[in-house]
PDB file of N, CA and C in Angstrom:
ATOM      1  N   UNK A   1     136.122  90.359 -60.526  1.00  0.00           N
ATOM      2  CA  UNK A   1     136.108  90.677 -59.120  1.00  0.00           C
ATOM      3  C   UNK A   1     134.739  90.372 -58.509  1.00  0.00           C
ATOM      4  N   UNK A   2     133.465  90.862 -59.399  1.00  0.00           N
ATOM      5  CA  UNK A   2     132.315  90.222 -58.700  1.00  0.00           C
ATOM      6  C   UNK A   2     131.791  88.788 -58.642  1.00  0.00           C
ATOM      7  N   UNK A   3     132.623  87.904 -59.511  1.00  0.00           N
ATOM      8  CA  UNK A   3     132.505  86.597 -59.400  1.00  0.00           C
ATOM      9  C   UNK A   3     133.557  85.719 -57.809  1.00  0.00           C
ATOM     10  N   UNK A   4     134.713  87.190 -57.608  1.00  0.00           N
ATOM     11  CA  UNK A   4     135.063  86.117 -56.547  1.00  0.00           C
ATOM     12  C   UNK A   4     134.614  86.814 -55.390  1.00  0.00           C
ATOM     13  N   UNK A   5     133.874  87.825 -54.947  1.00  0.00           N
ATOM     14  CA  UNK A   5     133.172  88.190 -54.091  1.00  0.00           C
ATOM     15  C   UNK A   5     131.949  87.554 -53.734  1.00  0.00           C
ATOM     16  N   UNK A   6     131.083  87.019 -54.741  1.00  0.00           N
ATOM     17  CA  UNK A   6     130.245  86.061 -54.889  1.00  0.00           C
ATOM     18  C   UNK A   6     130.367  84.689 -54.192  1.00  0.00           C
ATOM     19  N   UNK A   7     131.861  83.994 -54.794  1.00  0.00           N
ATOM     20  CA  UNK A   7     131.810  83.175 -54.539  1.00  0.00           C
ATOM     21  C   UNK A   7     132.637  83.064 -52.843  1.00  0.00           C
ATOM     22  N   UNK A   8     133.239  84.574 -52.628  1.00  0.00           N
ATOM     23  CA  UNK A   8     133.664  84.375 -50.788  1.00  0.00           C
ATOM     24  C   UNK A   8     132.183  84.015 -50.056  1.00  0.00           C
ATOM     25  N   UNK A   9     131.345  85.041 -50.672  1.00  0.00           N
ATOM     26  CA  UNK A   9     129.805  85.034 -49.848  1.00  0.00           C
ATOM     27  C   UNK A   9     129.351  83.838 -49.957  1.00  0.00           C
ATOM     28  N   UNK A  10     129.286  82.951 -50.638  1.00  0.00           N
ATOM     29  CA  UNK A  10     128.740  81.470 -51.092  1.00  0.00           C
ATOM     30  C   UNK A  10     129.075  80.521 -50.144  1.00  0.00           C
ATOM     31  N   UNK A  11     130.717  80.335 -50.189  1.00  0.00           N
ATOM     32  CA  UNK A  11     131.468  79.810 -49.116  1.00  0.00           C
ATOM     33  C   UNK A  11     131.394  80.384 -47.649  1.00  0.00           C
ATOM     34  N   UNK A  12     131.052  81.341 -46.952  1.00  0.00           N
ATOM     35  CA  UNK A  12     130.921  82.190 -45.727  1.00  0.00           C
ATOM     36  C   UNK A  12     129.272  81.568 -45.368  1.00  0.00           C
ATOM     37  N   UNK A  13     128.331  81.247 -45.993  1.00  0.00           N
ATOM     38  CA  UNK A  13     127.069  80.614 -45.806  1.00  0.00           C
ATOM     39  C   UNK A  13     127.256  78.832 -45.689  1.00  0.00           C
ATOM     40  N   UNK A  14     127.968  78.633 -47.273  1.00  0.00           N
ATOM     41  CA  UNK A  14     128.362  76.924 -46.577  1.00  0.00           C
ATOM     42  C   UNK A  14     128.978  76.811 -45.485  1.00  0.00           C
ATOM     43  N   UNK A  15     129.894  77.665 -45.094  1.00  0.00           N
ATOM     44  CA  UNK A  15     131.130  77.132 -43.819  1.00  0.00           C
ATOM     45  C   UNK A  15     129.856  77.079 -42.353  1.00  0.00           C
ATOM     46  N   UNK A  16     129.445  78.357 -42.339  1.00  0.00           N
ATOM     47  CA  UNK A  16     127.878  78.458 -41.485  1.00  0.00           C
ATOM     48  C   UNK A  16     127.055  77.268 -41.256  1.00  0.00           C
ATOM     49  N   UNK A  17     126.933  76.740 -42.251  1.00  0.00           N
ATOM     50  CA  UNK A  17     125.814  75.503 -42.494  1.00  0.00           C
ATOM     51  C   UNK A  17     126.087  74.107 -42.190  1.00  0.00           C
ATOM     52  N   UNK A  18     127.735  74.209 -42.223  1.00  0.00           N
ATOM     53  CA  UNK A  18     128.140  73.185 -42.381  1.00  0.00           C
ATOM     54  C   UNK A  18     128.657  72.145 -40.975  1.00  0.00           C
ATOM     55  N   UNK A  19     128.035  72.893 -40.141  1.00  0.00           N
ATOM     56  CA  UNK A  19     128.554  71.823 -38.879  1.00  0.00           C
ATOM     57  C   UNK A  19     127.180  71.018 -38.340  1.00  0.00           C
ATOM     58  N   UNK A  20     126.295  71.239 -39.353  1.00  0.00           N
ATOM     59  CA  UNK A  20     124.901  70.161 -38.730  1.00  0.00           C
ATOM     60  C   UNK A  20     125.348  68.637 -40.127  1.00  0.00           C
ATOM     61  N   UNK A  21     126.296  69.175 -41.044  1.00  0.00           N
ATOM     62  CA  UNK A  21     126.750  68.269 -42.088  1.00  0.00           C
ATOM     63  C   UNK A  21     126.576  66.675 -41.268  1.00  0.00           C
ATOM     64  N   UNK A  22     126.348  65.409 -41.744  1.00  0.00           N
ATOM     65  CA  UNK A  22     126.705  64.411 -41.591  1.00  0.00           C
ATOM     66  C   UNK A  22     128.125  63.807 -42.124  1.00  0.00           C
ATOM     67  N   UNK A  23     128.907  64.480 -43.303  1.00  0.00           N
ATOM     68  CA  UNK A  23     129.833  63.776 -43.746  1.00  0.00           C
ATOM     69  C   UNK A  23     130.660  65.103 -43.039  1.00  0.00           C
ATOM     70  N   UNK A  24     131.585  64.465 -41.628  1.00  0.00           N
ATOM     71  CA  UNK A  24     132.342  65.421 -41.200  1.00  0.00           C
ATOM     72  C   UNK A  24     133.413  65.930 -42.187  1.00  0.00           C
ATOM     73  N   UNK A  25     133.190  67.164 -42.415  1.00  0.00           N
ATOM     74  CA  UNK A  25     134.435  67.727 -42.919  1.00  0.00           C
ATOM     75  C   UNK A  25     134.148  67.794 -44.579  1.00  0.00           C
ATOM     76  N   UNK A  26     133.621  66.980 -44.821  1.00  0.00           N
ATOM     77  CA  UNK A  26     133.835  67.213 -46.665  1.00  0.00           C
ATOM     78  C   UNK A  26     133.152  68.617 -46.804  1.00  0.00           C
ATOM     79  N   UNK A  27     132.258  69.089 -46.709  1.00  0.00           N
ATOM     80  CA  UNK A  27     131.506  70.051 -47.152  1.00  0.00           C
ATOM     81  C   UNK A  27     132.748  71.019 -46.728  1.00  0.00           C
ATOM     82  N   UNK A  28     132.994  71.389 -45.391  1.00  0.00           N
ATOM     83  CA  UNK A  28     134.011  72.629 -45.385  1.00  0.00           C
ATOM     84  C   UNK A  28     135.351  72.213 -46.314  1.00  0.00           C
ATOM     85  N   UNK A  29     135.939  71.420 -46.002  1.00  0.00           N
ATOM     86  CA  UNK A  29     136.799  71.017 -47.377  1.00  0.00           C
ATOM     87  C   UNK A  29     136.788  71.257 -48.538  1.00  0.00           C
ATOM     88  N   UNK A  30     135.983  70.623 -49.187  1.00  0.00           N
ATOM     89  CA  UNK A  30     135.217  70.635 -50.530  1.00  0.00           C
ATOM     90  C   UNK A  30     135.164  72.171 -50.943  1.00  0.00           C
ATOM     91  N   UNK A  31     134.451  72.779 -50.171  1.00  0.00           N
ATOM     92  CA  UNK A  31     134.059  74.750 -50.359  1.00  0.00           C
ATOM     93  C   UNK A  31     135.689  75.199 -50.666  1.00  0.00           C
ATOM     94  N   UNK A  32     136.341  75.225 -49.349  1.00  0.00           N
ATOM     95  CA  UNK A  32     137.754  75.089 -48.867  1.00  0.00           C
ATOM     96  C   UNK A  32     138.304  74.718 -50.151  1.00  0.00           C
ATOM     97  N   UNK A  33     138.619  73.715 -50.902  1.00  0.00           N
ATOM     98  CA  UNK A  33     139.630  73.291 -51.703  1.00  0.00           C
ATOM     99  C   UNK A  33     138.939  73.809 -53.368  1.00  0.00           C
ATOM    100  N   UNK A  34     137.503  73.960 -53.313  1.00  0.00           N
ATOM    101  CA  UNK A  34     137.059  74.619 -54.596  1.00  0.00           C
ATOM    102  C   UNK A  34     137.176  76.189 -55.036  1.00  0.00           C
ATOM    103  N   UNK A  35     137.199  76.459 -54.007  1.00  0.00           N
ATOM    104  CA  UNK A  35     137.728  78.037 -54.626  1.00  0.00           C
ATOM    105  C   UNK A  35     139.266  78.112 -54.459  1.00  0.00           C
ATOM    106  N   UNK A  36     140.298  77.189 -53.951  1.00  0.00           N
ATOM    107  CA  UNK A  36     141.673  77.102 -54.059  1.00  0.00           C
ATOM    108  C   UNK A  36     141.607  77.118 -55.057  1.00  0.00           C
ATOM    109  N   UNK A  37     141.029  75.431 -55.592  1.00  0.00           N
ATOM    110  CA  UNK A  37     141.639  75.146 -57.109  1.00  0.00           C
ATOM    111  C   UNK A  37     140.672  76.006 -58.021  1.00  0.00           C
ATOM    112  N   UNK A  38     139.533  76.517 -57.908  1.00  0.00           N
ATOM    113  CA  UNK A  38     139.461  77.830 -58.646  1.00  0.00           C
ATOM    114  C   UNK A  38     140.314  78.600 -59.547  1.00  0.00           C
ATOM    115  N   UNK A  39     140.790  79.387 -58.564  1.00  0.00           N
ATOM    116  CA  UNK A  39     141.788  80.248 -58.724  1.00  0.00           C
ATOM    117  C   UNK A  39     143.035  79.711 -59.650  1.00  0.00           C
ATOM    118  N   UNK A  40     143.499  78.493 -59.820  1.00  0.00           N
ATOM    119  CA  UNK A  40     144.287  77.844 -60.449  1.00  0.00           C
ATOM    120  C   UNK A  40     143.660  77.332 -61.664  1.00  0.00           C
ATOM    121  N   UNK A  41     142.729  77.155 -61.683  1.00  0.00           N
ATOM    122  CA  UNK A  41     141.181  76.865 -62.677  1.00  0.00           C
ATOM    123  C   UNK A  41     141.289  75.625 -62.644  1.00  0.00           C
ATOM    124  N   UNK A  42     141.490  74.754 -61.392  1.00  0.00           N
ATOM    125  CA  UNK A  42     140.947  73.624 -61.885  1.00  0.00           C
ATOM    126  C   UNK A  42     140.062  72.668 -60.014  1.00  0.00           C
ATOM    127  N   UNK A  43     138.948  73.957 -60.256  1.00  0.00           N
ATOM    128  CA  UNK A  43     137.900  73.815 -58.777  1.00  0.00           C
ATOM    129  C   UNK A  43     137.436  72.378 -58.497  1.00  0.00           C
ATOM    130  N   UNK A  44     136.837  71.261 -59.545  1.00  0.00           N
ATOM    131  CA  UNK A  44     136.607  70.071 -59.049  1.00  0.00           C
ATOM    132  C   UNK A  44     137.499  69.414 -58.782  1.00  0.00           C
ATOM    133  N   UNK A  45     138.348  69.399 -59.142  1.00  0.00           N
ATOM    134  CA  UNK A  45     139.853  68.499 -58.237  1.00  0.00           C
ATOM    135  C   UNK A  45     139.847  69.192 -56.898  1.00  0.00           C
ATOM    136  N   UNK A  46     140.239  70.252 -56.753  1.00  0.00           N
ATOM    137  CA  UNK A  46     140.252  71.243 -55.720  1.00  0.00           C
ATOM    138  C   UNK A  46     139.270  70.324 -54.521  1.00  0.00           C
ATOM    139  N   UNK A  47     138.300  70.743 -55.528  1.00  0.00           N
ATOM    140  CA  UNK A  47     136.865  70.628 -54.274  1.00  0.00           C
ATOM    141  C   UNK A  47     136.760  69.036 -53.594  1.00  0.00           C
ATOM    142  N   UNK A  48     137.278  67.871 -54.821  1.00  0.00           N
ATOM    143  CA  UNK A  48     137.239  66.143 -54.116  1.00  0.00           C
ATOM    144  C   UNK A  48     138.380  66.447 -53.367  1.00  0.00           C
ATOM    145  N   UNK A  49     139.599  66.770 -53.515  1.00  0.00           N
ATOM    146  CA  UNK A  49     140.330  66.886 -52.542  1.00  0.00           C
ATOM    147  C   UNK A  49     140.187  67.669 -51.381  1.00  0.00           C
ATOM    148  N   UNK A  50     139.866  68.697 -50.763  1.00  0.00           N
ATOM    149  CA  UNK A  50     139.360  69.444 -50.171  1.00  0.00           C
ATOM    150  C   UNK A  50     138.371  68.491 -49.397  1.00  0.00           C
ATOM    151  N   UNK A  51     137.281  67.733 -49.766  1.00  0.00           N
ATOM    152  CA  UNK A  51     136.317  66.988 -49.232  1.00  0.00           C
ATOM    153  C   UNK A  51     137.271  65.860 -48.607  1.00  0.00           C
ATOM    154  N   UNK A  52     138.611  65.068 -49.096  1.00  0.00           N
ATOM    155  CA  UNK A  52     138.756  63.997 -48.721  1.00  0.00           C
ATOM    156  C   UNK A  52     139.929  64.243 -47.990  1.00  0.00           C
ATOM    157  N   UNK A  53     140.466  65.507 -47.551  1.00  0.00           N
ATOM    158  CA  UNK A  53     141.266  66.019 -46.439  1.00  0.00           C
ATOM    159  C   UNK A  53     140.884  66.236 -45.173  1.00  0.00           C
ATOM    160  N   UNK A  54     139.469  67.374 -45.895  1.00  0.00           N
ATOM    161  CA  UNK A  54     138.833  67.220 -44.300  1.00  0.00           C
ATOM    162  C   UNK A  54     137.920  66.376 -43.618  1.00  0.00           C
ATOM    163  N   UNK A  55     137.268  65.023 -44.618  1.00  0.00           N
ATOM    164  CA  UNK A  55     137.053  63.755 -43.796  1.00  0.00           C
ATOM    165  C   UNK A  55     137.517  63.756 -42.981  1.00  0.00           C
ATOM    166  N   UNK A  56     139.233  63.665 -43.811  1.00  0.00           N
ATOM    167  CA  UNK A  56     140.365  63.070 -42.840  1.00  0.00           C
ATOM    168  C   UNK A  56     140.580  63.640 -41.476  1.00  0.00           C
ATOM    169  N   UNK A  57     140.124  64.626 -41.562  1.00  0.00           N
ATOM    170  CA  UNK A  57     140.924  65.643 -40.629  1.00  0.00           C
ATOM    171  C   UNK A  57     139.882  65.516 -39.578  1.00  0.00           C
ATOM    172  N   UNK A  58     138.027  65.479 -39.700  1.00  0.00           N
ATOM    173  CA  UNK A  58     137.763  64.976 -39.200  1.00  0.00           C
ATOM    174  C   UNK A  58     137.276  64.379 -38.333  1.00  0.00           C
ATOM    175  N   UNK A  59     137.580  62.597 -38.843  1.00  0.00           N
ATOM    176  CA  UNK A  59     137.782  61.566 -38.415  1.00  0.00           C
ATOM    177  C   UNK A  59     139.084  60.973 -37.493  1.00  0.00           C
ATOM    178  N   UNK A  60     140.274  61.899 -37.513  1.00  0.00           N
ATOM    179  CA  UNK A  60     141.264  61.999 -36.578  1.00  0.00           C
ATOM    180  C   UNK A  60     141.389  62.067 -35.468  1.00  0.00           C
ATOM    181  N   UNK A  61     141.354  61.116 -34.988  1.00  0.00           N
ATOM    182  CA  UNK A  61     141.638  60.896 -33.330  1.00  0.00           C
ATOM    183  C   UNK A  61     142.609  62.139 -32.624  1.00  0.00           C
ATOM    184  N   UNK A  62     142.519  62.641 -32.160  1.00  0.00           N
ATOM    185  CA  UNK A  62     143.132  63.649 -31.171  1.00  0.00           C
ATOM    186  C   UNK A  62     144.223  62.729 -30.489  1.00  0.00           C
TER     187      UNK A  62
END
């Protein structure tokens, strides 16, 4: 339990940080999809996917 309290607080500082980012979106993604696949135990898949969703998301024209 104190490892995933840790890691909400970790992610609650990246998400913060993350809109001066240059690569739109990966960093909140990445955070975003690494403690998904965490929880499933498998966080670096999680986390490249996570990064290459929210590129996507974005880079999406409205």
């Amino acid at each position: 339990m104190r490892m995933l309290t840790l890691s909400a607080a970790l992610a609650a500082l990246v998400l913060a940080g993350a809109g001066a980012a240059e690569a739109k979106g990966c960093l909140k993604g990445a955070v975003v999809g690494g403690l998904g696949g965490k929880m499933v135990g498998h966080g670096k898949a999680g986390a490249a996917a996570g990064c290459a969703v929210g590129h996507h998301r974005a880079n999406k024209k409205s």
